[in-house]
ModelCIF file with pLDDT and N, C-alpha, C, O atoms, coordinates in Angstrom:
data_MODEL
#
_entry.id   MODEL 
#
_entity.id                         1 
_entity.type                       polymer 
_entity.pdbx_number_of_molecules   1 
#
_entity_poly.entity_id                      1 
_entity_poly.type                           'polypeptide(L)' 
_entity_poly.nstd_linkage                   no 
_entity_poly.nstd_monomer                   no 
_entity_poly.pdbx_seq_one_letter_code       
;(UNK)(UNK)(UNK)(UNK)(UNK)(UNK)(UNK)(UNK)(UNK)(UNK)(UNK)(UNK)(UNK)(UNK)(UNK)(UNK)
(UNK)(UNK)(UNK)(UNK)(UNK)(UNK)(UNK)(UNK)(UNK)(UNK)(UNK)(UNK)(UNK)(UNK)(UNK)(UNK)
(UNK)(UNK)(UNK)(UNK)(UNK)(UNK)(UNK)(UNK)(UNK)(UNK)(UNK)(UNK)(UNK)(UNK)(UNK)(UNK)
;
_entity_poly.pdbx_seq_one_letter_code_can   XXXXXXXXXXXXXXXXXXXXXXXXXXXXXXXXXXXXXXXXXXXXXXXX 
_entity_poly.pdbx_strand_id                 A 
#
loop_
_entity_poly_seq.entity_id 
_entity_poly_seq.num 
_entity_poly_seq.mon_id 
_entity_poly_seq.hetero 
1 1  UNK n 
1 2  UNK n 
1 3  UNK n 
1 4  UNK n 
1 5  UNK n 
1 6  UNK n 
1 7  UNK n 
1 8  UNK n 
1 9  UNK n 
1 10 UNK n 
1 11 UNK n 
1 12 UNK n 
1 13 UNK n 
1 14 UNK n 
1 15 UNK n 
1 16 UNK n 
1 17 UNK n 
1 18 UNK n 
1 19 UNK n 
1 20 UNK n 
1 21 UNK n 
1 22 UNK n 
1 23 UNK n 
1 24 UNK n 
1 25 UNK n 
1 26 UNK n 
1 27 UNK n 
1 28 UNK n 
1 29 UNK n 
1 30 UNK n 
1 31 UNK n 
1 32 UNK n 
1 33 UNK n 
1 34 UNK n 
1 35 UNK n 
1 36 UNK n 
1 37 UNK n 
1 38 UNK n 
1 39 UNK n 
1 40 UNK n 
1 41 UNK n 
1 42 UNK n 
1 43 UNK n 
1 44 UNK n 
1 45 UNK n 
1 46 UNK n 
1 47 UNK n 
1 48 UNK n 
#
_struct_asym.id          A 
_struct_asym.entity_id   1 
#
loop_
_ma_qa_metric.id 
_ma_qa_metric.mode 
_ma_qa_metric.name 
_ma_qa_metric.software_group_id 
_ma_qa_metric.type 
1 global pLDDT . pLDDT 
2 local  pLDDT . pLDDT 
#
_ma_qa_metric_global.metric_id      1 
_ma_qa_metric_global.metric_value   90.40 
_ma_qa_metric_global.model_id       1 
_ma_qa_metric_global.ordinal_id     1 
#
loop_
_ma_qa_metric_local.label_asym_id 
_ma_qa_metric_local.label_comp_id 
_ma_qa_metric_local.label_seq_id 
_ma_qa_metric_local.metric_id 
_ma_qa_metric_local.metric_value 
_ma_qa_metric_local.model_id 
_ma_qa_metric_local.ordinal_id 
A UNK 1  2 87.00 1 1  
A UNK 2  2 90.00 1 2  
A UNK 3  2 93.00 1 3  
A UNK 4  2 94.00 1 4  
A UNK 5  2 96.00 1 5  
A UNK 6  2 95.00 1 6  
A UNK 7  2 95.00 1 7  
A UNK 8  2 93.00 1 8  
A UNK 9  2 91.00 1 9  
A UNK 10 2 86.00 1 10 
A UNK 11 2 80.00 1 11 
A UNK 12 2 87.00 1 12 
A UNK 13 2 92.00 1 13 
A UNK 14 2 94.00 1 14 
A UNK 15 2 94.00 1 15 
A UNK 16 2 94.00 1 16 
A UNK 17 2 94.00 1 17 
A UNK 18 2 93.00 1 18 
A UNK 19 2 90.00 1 19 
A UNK 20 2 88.00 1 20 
A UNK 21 2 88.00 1 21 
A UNK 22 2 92.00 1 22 
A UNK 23 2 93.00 1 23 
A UNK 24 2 95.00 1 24 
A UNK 25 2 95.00 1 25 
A UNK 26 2 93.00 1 26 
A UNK 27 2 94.00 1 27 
A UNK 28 2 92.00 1 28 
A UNK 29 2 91.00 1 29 
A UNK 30 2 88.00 1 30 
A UNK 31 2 87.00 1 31 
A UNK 32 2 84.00 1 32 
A UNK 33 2 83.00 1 33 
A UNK 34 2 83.00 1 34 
A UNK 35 2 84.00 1 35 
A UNK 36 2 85.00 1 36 
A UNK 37 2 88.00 1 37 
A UNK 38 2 92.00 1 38 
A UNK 39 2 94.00 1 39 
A UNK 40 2 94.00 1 40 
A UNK 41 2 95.00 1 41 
A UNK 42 2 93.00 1 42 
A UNK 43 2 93.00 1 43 
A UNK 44 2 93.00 1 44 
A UNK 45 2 91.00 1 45 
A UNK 46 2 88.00 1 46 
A UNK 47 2 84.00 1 47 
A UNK 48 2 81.00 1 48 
#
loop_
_atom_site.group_PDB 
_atom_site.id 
_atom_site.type_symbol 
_atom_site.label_atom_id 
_atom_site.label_alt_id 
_atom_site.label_comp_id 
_atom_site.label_asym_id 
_atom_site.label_entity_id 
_atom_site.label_seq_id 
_atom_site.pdbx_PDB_ins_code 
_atom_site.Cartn_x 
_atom_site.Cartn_y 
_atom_site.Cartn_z 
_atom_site.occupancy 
_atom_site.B_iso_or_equiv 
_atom_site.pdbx_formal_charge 
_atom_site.auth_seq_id 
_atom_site.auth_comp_id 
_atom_site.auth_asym_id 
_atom_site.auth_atom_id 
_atom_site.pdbx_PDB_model_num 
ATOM 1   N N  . UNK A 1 1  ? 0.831  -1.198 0.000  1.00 87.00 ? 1  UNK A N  1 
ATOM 2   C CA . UNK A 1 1  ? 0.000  0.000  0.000  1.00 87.00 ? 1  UNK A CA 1 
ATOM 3   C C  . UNK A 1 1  ? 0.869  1.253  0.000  1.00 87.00 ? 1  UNK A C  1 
ATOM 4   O O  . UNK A 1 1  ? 2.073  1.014  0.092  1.00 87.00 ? 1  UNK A O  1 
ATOM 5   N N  . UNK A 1 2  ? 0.477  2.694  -0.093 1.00 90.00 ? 2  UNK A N  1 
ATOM 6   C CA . UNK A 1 2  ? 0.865  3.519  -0.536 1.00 90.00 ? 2  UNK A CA 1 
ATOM 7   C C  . UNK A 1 2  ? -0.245 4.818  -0.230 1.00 90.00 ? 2  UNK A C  1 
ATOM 8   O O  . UNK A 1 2  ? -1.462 4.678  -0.351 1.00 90.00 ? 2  UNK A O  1 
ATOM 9   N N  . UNK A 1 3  ? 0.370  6.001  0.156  1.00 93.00 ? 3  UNK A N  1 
ATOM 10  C CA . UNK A 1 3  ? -0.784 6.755  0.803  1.00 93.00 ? 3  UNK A CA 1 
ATOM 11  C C  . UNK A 1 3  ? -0.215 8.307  -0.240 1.00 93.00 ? 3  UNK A C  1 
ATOM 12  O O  . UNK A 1 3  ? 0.909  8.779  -0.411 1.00 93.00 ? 3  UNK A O  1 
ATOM 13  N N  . UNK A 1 4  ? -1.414 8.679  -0.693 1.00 94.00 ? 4  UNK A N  1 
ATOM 14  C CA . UNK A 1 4  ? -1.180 10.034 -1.660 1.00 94.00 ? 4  UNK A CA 1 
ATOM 15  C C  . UNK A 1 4  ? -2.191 11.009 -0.475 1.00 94.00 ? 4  UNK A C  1 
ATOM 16  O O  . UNK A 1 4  ? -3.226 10.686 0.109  1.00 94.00 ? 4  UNK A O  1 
ATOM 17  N N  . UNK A 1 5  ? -1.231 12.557 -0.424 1.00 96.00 ? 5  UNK A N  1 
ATOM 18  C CA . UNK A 1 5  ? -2.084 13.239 0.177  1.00 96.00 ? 5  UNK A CA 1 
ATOM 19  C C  . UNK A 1 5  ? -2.023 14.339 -0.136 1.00 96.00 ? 5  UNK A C  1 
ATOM 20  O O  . UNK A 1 5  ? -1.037 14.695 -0.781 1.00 96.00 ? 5  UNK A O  1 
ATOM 21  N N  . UNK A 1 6  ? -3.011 15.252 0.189  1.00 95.00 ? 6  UNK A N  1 
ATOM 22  C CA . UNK A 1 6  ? -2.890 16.737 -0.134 1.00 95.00 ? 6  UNK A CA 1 
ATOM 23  C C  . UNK A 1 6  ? -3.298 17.837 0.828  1.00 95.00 ? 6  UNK A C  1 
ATOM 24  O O  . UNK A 1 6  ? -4.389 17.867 1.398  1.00 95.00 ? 6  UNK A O  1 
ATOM 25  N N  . UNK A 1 7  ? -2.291 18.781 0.969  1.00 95.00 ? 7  UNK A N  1 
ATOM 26  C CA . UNK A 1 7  ? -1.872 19.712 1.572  1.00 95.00 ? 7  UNK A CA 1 
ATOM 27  C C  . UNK A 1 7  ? -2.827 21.184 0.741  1.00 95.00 ? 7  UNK A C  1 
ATOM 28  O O  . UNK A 1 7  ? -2.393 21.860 -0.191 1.00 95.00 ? 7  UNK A O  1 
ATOM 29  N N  . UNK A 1 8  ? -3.914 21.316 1.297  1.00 93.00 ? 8  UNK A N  1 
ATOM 30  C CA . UNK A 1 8  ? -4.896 22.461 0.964  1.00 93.00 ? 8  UNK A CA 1 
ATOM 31  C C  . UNK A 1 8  ? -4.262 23.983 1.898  1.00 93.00 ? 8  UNK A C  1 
ATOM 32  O O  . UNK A 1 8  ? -4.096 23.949 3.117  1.00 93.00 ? 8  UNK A O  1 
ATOM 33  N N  . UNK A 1 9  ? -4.011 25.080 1.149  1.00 91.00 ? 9  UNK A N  1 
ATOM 34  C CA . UNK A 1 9  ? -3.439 26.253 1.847  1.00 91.00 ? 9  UNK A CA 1 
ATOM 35  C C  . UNK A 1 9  ? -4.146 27.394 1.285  1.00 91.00 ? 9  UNK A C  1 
ATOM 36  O O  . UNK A 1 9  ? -4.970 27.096 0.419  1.00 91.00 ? 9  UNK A O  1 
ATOM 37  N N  . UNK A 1 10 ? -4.015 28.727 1.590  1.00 86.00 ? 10 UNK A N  1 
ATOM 38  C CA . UNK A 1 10 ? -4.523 29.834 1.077  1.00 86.00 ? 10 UNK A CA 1 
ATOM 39  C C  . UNK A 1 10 ? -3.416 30.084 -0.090 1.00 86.00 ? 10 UNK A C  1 
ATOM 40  O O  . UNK A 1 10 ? -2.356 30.653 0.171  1.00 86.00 ? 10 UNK A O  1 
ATOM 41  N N  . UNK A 1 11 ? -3.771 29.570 -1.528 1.00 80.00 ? 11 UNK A N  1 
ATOM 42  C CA . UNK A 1 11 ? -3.282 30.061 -2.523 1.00 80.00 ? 11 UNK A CA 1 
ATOM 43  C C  . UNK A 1 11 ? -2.837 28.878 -3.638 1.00 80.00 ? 11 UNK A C  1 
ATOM 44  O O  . UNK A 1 11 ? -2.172 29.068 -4.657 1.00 80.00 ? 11 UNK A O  1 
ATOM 45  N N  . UNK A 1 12 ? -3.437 27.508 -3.119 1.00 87.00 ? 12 UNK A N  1 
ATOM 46  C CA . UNK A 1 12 ? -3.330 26.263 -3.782 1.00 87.00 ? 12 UNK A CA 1 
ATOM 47  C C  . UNK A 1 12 ? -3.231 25.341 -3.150 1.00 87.00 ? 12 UNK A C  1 
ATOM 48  O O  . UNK A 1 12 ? -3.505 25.595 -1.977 1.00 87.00 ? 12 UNK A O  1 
ATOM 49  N N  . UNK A 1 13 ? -2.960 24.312 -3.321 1.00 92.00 ? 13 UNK A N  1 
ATOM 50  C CA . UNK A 1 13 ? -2.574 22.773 -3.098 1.00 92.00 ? 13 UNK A CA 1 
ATOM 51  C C  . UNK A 1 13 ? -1.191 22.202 -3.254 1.00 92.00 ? 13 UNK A C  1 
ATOM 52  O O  . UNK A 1 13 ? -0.400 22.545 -4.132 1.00 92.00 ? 13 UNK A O  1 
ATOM 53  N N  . UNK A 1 14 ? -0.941 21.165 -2.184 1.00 94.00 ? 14 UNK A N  1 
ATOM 54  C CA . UNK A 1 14 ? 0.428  20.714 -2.139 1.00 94.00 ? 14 UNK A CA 1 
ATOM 55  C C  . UNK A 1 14 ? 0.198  19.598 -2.200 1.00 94.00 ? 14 UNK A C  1 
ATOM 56  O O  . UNK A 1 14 ? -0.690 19.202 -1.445 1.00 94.00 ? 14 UNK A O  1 
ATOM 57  N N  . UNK A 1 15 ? 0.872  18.585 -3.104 1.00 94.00 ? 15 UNK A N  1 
ATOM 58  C CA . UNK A 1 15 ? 0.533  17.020 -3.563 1.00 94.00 ? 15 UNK A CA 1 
ATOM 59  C C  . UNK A 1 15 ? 2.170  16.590 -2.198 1.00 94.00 ? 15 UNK A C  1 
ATOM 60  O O  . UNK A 1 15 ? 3.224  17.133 -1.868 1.00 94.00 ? 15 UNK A O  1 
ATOM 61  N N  . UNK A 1 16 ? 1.415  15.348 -1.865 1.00 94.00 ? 16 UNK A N  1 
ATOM 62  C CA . UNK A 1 16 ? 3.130  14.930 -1.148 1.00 94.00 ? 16 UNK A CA 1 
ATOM 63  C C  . UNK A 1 16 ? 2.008  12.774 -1.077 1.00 94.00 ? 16 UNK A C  1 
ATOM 64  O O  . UNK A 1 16 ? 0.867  12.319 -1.010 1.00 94.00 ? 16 UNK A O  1 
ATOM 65  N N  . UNK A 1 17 ? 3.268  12.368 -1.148 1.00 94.00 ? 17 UNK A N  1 
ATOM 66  C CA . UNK A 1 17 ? 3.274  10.943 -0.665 1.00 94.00 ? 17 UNK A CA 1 
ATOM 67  C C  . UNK A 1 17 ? 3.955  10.453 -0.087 1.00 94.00 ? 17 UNK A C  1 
ATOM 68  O O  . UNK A 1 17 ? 4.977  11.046 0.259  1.00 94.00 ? 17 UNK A O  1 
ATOM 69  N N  . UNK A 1 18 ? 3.698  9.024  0.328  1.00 93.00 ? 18 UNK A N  1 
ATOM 70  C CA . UNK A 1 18 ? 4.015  8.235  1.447  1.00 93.00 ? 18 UNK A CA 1 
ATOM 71  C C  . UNK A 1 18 ? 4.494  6.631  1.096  1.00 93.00 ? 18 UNK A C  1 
ATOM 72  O O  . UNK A 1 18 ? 3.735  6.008  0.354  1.00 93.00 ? 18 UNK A O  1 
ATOM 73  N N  . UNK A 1 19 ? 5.406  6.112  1.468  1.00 90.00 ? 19 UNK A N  1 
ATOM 74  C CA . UNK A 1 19 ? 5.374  4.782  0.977  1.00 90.00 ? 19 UNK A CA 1 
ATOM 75  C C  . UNK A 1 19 ? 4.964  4.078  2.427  1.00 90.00 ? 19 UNK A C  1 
ATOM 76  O O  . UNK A 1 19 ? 4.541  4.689  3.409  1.00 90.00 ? 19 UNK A O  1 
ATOM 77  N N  . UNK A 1 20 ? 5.198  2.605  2.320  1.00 88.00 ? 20 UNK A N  1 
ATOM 78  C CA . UNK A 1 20 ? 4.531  1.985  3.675  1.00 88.00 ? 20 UNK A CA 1 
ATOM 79  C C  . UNK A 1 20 ? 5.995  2.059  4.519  1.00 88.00 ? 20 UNK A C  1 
ATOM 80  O O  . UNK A 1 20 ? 5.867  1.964  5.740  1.00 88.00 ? 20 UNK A O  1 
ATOM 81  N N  . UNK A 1 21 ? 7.501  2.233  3.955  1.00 88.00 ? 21 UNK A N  1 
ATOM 82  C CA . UNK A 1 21 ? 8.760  1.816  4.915  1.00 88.00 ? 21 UNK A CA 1 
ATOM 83  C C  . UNK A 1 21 ? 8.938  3.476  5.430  1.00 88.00 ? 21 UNK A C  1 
ATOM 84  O O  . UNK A 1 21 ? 9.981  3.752  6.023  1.00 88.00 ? 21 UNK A O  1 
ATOM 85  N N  . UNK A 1 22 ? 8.340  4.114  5.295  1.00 92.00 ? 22 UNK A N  1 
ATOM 86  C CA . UNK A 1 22 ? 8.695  5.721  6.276  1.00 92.00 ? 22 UNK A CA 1 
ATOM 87  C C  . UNK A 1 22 ? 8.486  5.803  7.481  1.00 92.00 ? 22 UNK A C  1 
ATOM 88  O O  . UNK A 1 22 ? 7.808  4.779  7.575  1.00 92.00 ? 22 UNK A O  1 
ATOM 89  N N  . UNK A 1 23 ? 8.508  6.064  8.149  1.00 93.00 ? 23 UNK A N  1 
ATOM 90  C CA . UNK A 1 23 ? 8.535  6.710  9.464  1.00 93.00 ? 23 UNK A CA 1 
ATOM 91  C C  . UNK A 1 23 ? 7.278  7.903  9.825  1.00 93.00 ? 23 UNK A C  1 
ATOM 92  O O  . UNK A 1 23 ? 6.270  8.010  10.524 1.00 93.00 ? 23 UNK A O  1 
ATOM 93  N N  . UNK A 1 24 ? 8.161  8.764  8.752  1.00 95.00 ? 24 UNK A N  1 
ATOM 94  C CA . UNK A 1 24 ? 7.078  10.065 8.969  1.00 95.00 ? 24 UNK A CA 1 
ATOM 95  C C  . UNK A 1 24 ? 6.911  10.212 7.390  1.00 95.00 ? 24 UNK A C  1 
ATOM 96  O O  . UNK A 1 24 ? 7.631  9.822  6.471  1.00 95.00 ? 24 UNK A O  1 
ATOM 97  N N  . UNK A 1 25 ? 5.507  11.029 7.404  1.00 95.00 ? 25 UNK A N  1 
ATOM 98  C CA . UNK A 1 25 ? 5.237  11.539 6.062  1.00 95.00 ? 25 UNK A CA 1 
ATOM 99  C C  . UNK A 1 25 ? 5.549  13.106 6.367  1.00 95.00 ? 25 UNK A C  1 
ATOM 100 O O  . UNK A 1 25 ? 5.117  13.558 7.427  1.00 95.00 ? 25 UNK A O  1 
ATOM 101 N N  . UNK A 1 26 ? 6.274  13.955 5.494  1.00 93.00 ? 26 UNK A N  1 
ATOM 102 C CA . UNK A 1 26 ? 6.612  15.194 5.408  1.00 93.00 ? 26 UNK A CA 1 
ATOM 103 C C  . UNK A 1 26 ? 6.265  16.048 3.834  1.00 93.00 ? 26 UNK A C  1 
ATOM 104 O O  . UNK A 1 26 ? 5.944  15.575 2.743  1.00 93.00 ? 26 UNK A O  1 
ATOM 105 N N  . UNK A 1 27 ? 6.457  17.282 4.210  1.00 94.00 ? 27 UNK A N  1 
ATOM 106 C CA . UNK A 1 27 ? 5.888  18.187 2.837  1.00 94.00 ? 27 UNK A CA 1 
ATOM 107 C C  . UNK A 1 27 ? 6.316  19.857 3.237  1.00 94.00 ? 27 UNK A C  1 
ATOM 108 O O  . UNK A 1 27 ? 5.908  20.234 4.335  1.00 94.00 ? 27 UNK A O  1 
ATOM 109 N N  . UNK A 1 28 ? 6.867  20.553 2.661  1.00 92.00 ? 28 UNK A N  1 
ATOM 110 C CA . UNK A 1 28 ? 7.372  21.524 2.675  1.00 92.00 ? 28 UNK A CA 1 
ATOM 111 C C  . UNK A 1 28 ? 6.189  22.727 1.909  1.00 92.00 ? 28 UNK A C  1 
ATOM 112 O O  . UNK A 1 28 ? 5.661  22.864 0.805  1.00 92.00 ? 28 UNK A O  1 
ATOM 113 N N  . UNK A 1 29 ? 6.180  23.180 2.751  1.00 91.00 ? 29 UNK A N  1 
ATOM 114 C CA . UNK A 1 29 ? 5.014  24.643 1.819  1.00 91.00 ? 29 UNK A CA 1 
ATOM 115 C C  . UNK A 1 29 ? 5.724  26.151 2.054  1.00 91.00 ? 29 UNK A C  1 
ATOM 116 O O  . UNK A 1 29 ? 6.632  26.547 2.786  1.00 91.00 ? 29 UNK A O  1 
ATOM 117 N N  . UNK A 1 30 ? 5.086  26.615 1.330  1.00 88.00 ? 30 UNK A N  1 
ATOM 118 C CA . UNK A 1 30 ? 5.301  28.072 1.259  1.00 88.00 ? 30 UNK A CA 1 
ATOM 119 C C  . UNK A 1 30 ? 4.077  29.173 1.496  1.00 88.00 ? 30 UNK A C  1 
ATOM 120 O O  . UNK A 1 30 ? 3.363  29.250 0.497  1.00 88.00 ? 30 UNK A O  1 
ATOM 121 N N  . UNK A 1 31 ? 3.696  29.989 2.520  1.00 87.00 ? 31 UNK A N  1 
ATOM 122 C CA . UNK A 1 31 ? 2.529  30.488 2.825  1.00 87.00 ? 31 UNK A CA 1 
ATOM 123 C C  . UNK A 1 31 ? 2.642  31.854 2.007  1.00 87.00 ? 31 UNK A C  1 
ATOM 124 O O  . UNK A 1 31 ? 3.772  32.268 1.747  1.00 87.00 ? 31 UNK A O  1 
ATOM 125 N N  . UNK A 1 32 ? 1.645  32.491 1.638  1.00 84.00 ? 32 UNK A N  1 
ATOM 126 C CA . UNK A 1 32 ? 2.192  34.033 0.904  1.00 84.00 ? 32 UNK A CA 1 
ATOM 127 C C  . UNK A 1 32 ? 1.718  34.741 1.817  1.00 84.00 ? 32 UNK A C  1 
ATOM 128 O O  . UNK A 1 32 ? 0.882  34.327 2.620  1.00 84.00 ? 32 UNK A O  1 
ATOM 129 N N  . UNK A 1 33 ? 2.215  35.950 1.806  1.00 83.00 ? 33 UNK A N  1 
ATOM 130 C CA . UNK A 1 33 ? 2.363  37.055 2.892  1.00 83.00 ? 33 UNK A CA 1 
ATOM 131 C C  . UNK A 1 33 ? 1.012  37.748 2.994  1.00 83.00 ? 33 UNK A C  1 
ATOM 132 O O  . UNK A 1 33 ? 0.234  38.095 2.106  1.00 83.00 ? 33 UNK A O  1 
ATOM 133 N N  . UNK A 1 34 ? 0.922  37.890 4.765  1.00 83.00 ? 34 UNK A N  1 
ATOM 134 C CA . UNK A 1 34 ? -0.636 38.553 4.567  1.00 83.00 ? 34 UNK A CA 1 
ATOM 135 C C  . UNK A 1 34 ? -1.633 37.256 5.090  1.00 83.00 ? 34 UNK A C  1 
ATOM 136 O O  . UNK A 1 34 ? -2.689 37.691 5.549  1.00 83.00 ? 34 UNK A O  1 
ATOM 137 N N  . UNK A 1 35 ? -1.588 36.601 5.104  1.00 84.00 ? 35 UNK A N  1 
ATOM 138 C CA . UNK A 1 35 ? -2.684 35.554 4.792  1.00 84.00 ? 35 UNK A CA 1 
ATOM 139 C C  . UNK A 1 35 ? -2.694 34.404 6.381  1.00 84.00 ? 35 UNK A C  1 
ATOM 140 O O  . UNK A 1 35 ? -1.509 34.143 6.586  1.00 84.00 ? 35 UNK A O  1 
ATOM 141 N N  . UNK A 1 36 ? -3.185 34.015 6.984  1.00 85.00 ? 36 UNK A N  1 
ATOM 142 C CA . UNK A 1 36 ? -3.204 32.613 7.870  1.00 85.00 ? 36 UNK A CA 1 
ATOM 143 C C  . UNK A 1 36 ? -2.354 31.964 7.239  1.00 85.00 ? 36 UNK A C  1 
ATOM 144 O O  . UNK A 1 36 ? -2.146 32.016 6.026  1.00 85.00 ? 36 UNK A O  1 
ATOM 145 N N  . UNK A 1 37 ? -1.448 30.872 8.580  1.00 88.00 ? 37 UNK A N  1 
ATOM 146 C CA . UNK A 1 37 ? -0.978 29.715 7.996  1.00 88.00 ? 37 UNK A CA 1 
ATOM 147 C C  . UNK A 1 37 ? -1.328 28.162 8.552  1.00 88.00 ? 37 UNK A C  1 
ATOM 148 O O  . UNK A 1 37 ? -0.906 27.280 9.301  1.00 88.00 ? 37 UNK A O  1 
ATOM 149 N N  . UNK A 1 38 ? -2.350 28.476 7.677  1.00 92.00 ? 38 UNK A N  1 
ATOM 150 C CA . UNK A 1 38 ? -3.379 26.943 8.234  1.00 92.00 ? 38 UNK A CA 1 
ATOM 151 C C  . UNK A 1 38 ? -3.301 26.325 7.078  1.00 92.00 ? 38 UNK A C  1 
ATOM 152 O O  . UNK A 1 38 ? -3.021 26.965 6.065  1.00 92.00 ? 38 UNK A O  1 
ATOM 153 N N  . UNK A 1 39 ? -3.540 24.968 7.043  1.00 94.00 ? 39 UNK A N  1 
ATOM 154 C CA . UNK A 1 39 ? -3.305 24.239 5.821  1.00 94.00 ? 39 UNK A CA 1 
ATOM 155 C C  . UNK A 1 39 ? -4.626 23.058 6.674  1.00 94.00 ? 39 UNK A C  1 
ATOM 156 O O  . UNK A 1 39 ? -4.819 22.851 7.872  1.00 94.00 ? 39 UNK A O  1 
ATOM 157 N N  . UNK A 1 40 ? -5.250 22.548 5.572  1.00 94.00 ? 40 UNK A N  1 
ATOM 158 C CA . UNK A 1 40 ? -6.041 21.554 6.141  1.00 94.00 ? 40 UNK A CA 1 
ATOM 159 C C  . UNK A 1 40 ? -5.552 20.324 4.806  1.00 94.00 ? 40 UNK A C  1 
ATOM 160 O O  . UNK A 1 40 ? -5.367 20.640 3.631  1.00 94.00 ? 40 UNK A O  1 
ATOM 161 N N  . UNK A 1 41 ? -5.426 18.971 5.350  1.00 95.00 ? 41 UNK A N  1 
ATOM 162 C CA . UNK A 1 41 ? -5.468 18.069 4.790  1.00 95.00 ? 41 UNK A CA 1 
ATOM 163 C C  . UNK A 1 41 ? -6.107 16.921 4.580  1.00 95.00 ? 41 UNK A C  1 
ATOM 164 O O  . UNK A 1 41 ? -6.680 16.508 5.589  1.00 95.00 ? 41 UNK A O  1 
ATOM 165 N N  . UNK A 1 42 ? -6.232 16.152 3.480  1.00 93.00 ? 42 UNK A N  1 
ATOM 166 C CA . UNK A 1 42 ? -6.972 14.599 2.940  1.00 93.00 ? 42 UNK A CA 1 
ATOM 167 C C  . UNK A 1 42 ? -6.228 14.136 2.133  1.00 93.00 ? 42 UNK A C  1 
ATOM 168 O O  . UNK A 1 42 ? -5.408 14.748 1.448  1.00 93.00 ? 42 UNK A O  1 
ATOM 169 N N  . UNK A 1 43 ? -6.562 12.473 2.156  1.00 93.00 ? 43 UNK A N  1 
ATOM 170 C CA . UNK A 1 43 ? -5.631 11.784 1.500  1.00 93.00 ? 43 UNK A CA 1 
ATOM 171 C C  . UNK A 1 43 ? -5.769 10.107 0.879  1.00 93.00 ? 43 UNK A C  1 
ATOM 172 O O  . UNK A 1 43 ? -6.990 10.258 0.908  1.00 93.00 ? 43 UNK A O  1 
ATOM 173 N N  . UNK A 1 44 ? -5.702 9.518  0.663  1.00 93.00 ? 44 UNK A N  1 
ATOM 174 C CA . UNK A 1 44 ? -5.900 8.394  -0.155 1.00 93.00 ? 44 UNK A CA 1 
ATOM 175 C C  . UNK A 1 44 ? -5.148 7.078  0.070  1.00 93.00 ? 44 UNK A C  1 
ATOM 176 O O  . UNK A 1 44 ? -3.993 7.143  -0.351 1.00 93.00 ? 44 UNK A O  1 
ATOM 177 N N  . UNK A 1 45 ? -5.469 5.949  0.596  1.00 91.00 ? 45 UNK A N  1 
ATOM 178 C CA . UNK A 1 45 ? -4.519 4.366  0.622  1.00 91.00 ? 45 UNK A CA 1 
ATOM 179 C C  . UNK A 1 45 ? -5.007 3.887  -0.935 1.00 91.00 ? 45 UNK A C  1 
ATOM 180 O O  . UNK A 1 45 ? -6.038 4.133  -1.560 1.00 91.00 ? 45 UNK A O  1 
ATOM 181 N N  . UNK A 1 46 ? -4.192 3.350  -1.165 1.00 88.00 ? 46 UNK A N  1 
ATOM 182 C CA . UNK A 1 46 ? -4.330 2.694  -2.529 1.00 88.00 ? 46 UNK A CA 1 
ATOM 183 C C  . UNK A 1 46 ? -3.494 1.364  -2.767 1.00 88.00 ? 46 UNK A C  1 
ATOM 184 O O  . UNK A 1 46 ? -2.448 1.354  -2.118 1.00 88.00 ? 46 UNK A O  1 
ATOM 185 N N  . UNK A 1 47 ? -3.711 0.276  -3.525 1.00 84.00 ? 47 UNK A N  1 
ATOM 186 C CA . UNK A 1 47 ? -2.728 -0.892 -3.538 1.00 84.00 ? 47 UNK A CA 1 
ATOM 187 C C  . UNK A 1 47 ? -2.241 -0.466 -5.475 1.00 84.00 ? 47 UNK A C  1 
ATOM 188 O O  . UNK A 1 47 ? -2.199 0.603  -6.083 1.00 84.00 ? 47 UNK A O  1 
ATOM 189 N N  . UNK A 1 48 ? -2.006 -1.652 -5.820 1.00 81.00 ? 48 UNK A N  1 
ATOM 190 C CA . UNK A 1 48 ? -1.491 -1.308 -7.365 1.00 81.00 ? 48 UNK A CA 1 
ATOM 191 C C  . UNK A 1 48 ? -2.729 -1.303 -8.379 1.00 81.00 ? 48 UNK A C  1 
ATOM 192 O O  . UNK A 1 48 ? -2.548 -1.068 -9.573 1.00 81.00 ? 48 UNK A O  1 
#
């Protein structure tokens, strides 16, 4: 299995994935100036 997720922010979307041997799932964003930095996320298990 395999987990796809997305990172929702004020000014787009951030795609990031996951394999099953990680530890942690991580994702790097960029907030634009002015704005909250809240991000809400959802995401997907999937096999092949």
């Amino acid at each position: 299995l395999f987990l796809d997720f997305i990172v929702s922010l004020v000014g787009g979307d951030v795609k990031g994935s996951c394999q099953a041997d990680q530890e942690t799932c991580r994702v790097d964003v960029d907030f634009p100036d002015g704005v909250d930095q809240c991000v809400k996320l959802n995401g997907t298990i999937s096999d092949n």
